[in-house]
PDB file of N, CA and C in Angstrom:
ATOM      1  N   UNK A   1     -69.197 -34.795   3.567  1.00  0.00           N
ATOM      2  CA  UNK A   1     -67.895 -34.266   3.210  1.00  0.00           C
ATOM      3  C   UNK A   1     -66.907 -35.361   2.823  1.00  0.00           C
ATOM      4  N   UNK A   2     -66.771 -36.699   3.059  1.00  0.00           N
ATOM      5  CA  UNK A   2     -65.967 -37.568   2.849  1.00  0.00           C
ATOM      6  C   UNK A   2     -66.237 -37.783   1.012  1.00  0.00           C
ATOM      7  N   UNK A   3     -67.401 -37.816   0.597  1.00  0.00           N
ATOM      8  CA  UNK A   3     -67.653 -38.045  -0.521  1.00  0.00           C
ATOM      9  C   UNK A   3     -66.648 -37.140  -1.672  1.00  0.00           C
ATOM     10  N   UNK A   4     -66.818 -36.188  -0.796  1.00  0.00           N
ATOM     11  CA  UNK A   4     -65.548 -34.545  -2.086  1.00  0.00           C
ATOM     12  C   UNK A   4     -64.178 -35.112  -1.551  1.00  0.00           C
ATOM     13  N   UNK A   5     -63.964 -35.501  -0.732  1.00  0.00           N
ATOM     14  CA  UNK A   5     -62.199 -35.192  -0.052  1.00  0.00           C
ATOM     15  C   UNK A   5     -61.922 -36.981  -1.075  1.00  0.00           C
ATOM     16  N   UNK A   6     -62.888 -37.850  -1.036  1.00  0.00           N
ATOM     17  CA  UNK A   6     -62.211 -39.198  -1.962  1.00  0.00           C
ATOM     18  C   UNK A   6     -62.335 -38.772  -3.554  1.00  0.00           C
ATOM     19  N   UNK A   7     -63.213 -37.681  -3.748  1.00  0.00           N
ATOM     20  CA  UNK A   7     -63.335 -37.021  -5.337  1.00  0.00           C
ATOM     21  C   UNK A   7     -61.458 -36.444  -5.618  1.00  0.00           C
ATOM     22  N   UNK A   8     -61.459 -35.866  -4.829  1.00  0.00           N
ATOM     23  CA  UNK A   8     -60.167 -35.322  -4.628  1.00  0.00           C
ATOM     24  C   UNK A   8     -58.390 -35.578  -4.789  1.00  0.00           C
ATOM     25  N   UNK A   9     -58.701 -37.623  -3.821  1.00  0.00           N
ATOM     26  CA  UNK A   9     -57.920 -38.137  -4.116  1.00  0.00           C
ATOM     27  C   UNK A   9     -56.848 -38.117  -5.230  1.00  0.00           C
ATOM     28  N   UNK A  10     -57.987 -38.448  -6.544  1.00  0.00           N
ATOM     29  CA  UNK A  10     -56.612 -38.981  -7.983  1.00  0.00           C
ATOM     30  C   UNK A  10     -56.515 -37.959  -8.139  1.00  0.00           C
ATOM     31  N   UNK A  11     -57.283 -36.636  -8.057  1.00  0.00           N
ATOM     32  CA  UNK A  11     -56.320 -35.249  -8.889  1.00  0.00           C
ATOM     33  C   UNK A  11     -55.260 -35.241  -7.880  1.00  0.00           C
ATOM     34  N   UNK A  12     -55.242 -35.305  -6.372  1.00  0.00           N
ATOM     35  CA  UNK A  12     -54.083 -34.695  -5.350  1.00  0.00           C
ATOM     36  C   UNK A  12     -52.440 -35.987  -6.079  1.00  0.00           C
ATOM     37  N   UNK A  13     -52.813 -37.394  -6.212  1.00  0.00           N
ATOM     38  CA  UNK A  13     -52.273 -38.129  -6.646  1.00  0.00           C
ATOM     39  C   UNK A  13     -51.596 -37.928  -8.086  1.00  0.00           C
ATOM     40  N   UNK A  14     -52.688 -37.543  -9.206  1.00  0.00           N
ATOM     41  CA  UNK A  14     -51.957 -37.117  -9.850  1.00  0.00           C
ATOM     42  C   UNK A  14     -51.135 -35.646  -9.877  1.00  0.00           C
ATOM     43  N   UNK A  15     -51.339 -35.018  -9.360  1.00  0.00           N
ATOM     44  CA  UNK A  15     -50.162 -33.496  -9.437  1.00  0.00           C
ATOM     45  C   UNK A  15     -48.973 -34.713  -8.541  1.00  0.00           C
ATOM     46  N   UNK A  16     -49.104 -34.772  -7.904  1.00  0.00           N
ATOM     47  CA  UNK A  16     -48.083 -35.590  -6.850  1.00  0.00           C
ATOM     48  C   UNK A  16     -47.238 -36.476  -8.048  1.00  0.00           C
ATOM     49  N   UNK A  17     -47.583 -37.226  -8.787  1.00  0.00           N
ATOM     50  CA  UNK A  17     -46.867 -38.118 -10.174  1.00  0.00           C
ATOM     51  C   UNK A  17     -46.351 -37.278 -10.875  1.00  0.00           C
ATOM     52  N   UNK A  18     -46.959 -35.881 -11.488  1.00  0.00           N
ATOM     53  CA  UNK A  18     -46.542 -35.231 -12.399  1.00  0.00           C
ATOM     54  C   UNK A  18     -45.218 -34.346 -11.585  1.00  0.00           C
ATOM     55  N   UNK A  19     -45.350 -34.141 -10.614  1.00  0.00           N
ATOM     56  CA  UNK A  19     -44.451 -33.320  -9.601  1.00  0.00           C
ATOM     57  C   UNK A  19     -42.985 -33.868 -10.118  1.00  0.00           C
ATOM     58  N   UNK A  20     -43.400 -35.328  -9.261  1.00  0.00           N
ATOM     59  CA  UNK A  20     -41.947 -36.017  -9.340  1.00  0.00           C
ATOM     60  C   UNK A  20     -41.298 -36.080 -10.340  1.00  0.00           C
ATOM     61  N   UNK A  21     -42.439 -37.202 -11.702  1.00  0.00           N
ATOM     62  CA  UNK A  21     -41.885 -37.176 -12.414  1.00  0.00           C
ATOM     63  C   UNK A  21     -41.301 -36.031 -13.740  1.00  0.00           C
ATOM     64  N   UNK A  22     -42.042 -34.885 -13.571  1.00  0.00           N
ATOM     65  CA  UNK A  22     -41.263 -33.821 -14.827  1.00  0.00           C
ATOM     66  C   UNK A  22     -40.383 -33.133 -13.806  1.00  0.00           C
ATOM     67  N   UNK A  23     -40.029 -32.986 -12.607  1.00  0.00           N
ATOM     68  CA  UNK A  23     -39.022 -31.851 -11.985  1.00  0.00           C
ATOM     69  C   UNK A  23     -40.081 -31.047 -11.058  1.00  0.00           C
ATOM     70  N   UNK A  24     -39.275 -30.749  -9.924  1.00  0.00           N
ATOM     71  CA  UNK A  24     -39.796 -29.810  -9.650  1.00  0.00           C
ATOM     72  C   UNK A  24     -39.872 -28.332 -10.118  1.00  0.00           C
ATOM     73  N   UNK A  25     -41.058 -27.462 -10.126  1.00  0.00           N
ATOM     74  CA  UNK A  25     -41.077 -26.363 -10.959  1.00  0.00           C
ATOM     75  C   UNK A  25     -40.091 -25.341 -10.670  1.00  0.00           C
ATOM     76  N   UNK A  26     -39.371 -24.969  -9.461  1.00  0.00           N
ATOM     77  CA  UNK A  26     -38.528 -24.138  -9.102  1.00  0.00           C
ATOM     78  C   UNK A  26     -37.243 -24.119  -9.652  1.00  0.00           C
ATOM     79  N   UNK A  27     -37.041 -25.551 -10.150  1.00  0.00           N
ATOM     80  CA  UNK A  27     -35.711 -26.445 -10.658  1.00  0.00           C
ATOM     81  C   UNK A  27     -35.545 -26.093 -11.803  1.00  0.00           C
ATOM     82  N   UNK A  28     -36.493 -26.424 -13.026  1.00  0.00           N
ATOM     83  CA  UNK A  28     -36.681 -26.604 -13.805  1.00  0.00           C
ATOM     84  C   UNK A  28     -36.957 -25.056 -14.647  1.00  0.00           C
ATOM     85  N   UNK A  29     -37.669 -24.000 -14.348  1.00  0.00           N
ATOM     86  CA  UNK A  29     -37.772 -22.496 -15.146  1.00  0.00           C
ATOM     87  C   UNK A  29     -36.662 -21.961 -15.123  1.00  0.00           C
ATOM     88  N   UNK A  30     -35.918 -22.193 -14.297  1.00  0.00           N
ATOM     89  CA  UNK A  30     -34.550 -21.242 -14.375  1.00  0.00           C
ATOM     90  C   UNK A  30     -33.529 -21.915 -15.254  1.00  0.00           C
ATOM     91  N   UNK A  31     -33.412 -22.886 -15.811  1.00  0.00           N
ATOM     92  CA  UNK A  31     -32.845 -23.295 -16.476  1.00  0.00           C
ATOM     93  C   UNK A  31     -32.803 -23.201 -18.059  1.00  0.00           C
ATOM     94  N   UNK A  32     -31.909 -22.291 -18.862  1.00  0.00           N
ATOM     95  CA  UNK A  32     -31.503 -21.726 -19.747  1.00  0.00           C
ATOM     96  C   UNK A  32     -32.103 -22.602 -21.418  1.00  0.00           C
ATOM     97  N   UNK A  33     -32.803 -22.411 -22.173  1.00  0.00           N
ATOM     98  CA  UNK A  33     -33.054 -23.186 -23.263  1.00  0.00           C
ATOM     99  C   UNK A  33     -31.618 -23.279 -24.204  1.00  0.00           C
ATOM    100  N   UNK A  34     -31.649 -24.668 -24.563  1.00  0.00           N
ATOM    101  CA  UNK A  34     -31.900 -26.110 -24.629  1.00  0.00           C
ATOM    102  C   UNK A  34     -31.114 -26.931 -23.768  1.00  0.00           C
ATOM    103  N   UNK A  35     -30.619 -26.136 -22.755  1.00  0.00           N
ATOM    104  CA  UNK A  35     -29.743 -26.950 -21.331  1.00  0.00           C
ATOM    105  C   UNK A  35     -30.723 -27.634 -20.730  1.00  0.00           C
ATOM    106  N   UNK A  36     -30.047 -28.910 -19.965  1.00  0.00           N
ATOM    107  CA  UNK A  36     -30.681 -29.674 -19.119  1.00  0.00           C
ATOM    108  C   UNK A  36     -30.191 -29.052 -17.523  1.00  0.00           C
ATOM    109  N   UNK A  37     -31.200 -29.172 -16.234  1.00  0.00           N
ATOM    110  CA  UNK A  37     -30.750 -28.750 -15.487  1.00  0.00           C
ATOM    111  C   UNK A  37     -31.463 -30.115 -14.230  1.00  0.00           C
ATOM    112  N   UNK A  38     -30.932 -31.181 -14.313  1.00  0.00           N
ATOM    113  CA  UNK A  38     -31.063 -32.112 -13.231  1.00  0.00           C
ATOM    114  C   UNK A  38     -31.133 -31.415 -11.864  1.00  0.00           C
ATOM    115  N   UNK A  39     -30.383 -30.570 -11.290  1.00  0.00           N
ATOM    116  CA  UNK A  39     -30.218 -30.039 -10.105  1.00  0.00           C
ATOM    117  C   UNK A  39     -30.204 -28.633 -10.111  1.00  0.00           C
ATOM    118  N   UNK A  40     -30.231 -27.747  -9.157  1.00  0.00           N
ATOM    119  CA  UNK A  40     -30.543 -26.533  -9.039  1.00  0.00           C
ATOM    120  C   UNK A  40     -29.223 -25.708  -9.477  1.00  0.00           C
ATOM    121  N   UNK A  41     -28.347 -26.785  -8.933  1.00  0.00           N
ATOM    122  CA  UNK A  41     -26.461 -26.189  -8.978  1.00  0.00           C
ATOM    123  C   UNK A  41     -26.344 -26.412 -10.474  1.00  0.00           C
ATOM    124  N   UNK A  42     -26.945 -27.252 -11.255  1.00  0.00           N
ATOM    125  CA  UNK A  42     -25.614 -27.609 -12.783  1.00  0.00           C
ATOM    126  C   UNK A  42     -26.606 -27.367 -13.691  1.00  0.00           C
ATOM    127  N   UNK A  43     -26.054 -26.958 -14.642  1.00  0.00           N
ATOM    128  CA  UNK A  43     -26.543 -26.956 -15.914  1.00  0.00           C
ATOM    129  C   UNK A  43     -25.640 -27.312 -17.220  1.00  0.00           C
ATOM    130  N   UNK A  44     -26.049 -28.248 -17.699  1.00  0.00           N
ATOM    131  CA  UNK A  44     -25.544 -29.269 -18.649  1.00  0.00           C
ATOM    132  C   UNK A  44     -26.416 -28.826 -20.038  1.00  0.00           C
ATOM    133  N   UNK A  45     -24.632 -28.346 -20.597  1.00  0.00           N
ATOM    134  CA  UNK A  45     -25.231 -28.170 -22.371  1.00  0.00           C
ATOM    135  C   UNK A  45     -24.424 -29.103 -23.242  1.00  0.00           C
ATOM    136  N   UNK A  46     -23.697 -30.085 -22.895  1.00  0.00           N
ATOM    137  CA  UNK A  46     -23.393 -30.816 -24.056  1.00  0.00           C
ATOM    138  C   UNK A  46     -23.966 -31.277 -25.339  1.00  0.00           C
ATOM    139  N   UNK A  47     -23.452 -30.858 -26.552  1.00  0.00           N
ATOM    140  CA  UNK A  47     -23.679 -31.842 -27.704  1.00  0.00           C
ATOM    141  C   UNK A  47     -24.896 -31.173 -28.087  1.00  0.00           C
ATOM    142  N   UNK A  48     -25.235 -29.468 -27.839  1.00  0.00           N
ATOM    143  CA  UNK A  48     -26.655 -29.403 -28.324  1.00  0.00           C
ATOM    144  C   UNK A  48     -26.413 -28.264 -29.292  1.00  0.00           C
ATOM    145  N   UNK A  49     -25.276 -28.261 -29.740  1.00  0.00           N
ATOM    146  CA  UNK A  49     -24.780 -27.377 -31.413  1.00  0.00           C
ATOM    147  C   UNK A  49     -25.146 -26.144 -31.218  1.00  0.00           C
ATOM    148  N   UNK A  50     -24.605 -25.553 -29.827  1.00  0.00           N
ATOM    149  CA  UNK A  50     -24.519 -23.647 -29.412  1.00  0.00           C
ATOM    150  C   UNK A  50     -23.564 -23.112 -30.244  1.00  0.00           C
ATOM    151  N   UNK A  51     -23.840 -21.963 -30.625  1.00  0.00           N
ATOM    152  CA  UNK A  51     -23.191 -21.291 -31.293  1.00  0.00           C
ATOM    153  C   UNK A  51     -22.840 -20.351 -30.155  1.00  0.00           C
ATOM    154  N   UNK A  52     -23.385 -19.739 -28.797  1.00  0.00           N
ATOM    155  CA  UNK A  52     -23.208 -18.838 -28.183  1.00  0.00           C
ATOM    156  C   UNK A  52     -23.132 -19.252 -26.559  1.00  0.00           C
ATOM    157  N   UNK A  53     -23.075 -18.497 -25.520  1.00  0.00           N
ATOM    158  CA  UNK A  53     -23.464 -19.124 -24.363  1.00  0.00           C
ATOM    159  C   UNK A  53     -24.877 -19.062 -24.495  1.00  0.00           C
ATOM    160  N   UNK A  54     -25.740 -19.589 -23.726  1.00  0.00           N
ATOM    161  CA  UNK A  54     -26.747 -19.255 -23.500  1.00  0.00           C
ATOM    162  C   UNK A  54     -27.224 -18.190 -22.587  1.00  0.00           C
ATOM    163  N   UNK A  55     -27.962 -17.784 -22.643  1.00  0.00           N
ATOM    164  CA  UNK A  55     -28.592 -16.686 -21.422  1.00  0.00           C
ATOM    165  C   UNK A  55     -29.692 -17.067 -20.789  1.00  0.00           C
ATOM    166  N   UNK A  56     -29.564 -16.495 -19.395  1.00  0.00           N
ATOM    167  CA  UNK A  56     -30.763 -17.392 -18.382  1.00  0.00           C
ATOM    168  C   UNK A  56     -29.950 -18.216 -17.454  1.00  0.00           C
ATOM    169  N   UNK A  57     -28.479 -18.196 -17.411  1.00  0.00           N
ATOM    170  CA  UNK A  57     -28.174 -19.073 -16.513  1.00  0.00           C
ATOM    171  C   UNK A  57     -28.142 -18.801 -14.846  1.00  0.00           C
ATOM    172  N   UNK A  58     -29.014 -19.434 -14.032  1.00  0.00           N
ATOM    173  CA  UNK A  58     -28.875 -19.575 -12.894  1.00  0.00           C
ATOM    174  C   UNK A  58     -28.117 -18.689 -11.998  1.00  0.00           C
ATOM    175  N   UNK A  59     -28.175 -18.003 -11.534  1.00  0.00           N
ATOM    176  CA  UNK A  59     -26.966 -17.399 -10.358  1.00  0.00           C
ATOM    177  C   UNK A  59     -26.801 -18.101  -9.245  1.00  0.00           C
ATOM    178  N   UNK A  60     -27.131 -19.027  -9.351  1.00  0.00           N
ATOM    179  CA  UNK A  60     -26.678 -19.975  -8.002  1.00  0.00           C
ATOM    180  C   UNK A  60     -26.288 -21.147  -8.037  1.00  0.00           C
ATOM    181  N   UNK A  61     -25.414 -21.428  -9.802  1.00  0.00           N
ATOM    182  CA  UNK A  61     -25.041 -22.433 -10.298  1.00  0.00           C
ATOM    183  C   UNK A  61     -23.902 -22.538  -9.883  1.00  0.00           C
ATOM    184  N   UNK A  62     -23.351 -23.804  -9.624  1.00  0.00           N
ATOM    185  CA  UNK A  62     -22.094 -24.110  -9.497  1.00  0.00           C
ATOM    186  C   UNK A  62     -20.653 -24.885 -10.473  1.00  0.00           C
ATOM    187  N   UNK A  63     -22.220 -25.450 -11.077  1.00  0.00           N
ATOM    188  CA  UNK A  63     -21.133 -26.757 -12.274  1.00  0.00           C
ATOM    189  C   UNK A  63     -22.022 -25.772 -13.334  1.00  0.00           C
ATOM    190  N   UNK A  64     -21.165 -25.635 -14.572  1.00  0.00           N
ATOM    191  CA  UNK A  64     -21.876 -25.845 -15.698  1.00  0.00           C
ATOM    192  C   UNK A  64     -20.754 -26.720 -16.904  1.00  0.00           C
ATOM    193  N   UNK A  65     -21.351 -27.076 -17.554  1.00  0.00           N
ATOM    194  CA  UNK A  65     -21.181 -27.823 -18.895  1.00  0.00           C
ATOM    195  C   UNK A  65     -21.265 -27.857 -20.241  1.00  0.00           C
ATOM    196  N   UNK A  66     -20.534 -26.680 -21.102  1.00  0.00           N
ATOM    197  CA  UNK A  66     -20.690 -26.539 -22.364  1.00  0.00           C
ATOM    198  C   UNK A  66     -20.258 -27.349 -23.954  1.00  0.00           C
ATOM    199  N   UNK A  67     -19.604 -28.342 -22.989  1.00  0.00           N
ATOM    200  CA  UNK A  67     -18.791 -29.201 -23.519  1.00  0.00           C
ATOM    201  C   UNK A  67     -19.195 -29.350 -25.264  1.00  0.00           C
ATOM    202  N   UNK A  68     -18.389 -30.062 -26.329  1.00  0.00           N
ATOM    203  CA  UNK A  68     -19.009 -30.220 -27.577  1.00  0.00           C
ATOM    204  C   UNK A  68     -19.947 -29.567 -28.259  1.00  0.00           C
ATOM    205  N   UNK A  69     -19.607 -28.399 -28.585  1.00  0.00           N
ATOM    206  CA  UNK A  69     -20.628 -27.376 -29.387  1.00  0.00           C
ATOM    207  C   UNK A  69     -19.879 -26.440 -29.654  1.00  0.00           C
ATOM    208  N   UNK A  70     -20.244 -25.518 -30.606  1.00  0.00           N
ATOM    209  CA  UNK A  70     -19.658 -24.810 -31.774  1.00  0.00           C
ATOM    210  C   UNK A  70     -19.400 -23.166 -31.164  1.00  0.00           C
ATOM    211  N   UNK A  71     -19.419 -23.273 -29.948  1.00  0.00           N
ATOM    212  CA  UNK A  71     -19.307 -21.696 -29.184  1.00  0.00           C
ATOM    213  C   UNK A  71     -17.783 -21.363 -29.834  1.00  0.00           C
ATOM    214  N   UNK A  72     -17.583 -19.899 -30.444  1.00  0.00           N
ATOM    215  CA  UNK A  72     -16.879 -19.299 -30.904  1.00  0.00           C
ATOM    216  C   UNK A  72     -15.928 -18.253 -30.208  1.00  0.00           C
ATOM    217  N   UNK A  73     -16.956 -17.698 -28.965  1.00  0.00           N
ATOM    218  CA  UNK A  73     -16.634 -16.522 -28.052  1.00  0.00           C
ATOM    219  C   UNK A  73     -17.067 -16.577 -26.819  1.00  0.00           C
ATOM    220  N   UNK A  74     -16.224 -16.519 -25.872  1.00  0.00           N
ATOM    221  CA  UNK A  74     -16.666 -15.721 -24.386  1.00  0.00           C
ATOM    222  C   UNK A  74     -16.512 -14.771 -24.192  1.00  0.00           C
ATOM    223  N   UNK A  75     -17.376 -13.666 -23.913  1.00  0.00           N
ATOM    224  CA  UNK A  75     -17.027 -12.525 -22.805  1.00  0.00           C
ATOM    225  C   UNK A  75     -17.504 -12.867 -21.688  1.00  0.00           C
ATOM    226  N   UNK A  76     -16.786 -11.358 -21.152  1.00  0.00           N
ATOM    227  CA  UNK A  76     -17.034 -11.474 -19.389  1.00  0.00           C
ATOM    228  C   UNK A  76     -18.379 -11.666 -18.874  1.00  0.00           C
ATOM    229  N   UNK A  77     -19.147 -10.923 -19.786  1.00  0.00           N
ATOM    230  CA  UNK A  77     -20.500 -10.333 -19.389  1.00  0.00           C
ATOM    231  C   UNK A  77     -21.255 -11.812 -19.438  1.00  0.00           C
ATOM    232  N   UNK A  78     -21.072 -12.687 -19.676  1.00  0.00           N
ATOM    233  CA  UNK A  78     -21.673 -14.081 -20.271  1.00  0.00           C
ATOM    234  C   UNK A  78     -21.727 -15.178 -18.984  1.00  0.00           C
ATOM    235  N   UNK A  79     -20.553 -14.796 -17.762  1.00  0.00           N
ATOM    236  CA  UNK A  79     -20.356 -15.123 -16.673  1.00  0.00           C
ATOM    237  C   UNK A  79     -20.700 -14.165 -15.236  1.00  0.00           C
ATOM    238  N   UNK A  80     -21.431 -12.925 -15.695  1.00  0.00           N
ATOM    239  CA  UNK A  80     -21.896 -12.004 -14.603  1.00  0.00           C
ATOM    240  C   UNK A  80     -22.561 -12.837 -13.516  1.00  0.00           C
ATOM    241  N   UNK A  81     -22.151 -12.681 -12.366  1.00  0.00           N
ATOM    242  CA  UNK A  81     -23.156 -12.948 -11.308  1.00  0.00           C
ATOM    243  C   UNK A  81     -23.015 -13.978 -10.904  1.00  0.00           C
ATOM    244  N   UNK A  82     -22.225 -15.127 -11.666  1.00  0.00           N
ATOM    245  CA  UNK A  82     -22.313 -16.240 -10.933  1.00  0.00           C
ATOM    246  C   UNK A  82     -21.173 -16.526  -9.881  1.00  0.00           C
ATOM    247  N   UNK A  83     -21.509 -15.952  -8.863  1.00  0.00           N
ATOM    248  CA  UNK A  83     -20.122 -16.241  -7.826  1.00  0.00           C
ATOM    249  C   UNK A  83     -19.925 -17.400  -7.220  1.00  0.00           C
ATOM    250  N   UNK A  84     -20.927 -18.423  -7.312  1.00  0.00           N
ATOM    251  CA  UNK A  84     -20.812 -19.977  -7.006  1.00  0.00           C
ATOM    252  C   UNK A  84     -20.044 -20.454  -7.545  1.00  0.00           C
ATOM    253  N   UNK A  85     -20.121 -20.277  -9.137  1.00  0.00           N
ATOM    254  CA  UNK A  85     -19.638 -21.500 -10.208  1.00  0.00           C
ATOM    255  C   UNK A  85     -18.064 -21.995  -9.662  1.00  0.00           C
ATOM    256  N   UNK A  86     -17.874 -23.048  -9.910  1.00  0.00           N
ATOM    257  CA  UNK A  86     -17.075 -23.743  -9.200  1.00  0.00           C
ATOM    258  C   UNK A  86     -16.527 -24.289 -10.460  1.00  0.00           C
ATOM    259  N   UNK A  87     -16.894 -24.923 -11.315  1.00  0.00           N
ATOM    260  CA  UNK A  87     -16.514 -25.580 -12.059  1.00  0.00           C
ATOM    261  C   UNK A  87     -17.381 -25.361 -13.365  1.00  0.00           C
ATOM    262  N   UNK A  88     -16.474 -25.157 -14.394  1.00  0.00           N
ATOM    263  CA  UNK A  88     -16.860 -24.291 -15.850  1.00  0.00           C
ATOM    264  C   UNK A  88     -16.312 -25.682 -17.502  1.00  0.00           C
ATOM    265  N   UNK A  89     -16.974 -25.637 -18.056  1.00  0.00           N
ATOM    266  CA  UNK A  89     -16.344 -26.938 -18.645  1.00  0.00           C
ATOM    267  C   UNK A  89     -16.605 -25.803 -20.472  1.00  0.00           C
ATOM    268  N   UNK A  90     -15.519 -25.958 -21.077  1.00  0.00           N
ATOM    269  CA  UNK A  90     -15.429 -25.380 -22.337  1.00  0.00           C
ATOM    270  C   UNK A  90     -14.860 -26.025 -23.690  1.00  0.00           C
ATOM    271  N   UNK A  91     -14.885 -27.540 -23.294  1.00  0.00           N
ATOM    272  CA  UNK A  91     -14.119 -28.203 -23.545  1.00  0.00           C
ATOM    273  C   UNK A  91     -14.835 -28.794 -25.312  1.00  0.00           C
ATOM    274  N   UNK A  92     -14.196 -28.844 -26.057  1.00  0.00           N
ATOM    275  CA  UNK A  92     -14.995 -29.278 -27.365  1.00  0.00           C
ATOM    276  C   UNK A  92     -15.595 -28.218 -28.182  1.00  0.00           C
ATOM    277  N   UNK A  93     -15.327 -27.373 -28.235  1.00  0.00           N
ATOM    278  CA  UNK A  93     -15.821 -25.978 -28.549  1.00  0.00           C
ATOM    279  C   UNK A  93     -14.519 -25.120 -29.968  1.00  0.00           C
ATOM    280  N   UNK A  94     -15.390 -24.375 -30.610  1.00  0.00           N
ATOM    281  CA  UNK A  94     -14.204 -23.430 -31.626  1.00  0.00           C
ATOM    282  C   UNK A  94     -13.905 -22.201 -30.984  1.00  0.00           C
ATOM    283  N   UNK A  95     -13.497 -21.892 -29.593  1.00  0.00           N
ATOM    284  CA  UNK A  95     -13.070 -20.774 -28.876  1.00  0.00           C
ATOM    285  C   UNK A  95     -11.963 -20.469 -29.504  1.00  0.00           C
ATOM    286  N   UNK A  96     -11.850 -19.383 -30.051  1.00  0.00           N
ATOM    287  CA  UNK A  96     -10.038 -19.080 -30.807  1.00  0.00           C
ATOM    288  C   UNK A  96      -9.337 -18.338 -29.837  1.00  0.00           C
ATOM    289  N   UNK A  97      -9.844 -17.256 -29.419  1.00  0.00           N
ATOM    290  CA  UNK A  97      -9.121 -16.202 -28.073  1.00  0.00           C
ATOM    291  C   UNK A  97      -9.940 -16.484 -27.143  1.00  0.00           C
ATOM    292  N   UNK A  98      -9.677 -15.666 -25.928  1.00  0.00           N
ATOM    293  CA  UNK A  98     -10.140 -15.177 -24.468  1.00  0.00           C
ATOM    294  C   UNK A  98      -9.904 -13.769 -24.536  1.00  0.00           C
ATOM    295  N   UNK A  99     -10.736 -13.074 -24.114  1.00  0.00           N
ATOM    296  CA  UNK A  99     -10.673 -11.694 -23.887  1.00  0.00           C
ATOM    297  C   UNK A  99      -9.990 -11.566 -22.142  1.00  0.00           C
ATOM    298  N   UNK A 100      -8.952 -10.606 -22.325  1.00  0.00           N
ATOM    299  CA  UNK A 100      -8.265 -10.414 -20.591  1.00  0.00           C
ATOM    300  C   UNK A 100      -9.107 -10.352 -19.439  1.00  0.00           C
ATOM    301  N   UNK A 101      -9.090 -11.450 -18.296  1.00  0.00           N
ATOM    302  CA  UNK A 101     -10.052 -11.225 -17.288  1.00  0.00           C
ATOM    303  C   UNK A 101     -11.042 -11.795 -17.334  1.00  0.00           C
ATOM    304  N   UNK A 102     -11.319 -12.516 -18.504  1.00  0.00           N
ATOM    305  CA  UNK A 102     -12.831 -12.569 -18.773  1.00  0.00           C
ATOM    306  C   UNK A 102     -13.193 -13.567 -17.405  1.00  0.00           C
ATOM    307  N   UNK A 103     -12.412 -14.896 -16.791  1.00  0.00           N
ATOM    308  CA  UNK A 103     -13.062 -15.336 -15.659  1.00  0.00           C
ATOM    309  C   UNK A 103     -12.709 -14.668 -14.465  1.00  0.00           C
ATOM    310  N   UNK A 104     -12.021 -13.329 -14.515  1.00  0.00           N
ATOM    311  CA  UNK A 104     -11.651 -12.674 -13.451  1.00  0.00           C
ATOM    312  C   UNK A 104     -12.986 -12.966 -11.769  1.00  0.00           C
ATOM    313  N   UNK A 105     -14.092 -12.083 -12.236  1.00  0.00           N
ATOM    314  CA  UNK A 105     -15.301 -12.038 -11.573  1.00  0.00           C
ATOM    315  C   UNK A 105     -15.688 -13.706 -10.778  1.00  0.00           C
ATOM    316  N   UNK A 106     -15.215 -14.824 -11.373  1.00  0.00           N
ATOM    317  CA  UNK A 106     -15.680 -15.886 -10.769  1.00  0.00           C
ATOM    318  C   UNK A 106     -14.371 -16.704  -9.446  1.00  0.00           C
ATOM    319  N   UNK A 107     -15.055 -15.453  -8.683  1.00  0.00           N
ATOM    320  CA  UNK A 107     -13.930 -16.130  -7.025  1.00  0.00           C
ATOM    321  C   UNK A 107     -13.875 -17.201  -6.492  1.00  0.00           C
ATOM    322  N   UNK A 108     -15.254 -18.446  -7.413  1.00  0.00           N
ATOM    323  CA  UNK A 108     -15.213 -19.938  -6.340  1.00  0.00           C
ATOM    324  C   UNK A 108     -14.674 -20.510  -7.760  1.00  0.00           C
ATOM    325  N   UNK A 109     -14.466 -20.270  -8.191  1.00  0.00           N
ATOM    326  CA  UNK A 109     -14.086 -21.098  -9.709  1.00  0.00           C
ATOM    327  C   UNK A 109     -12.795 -21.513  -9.197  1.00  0.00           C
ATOM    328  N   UNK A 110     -12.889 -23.032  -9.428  1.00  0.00           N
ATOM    329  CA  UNK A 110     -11.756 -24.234  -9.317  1.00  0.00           C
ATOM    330  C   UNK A 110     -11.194 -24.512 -10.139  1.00  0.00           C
ATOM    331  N   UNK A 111     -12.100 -25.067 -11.226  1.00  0.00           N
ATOM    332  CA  UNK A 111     -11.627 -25.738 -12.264  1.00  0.00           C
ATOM    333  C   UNK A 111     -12.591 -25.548 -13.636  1.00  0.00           C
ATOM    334  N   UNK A 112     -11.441 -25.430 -14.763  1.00  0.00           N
ATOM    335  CA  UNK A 112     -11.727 -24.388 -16.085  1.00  0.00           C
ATOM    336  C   UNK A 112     -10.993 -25.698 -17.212  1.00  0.00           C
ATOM    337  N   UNK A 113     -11.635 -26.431 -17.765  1.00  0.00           N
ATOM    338  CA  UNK A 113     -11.556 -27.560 -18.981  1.00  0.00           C
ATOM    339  C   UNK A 113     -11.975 -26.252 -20.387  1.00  0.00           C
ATOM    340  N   UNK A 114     -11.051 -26.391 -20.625  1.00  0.00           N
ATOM    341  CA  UNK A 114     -11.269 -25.363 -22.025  1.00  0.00           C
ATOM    342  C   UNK A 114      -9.774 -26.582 -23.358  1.00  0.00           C
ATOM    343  N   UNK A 115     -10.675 -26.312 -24.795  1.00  0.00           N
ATOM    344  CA  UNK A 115      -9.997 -26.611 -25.467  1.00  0.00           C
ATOM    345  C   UNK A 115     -10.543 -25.967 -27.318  1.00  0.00           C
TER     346      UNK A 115
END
């Protein structure tokens, strides 16, 4: 039996390399295409030429980051569910209006960078 368990070794070693280094998998699926999501809380879309929010975002996000990109519109419905978010960044964007309320729904929301 020692002979299979040292066969074993480099595959257990390698998943263990690939683990670390691409993300863990739990981290990483919930996170919205073409956002980056370093941590479970943030999701970071800067500079990646959205025209829209994305969909797929996290409900247990806290930071997000839309910063520099071509988003035109928010509705409400675009922020459903996330009662964490804490901090919302809109900053760099062609937003012309706000629809009334639209961050009504977000009760931990601190801080709102919009321009």
């Amino acid at each position: 039996m020692p002979e299979a368990s040292s066969h074993l070794a480099p595959v257990v070693t390698l998943s263990m390399v690939l683990m670390f280094s691409l993300g863990y998998p739990s981290l990483t699926l919930s996170c919205p295409q073409p956002c980056a999501c370093y941590f479970s809380t943030e999701v970071h879309c800067t500079f990646r030429s959205l025209t829209a929010v994305p969909s797929g975002i996290p409900k247990l996000v806290e930071r997000i980051n839309f910063g520099f990109n071509n988003i035109q519109s928010v509705r409400k419905e675009f922020f459903d569910g996330l009662q964490r978010l804490e901090l919302l960044m809109l900053h760099g964007n062609d937003i012309q209006n706000l629809p009334d309320k639209v961050f009504k729904n977000l009760s931990s929301l601190q801080a709102l960078k919009i321009s």
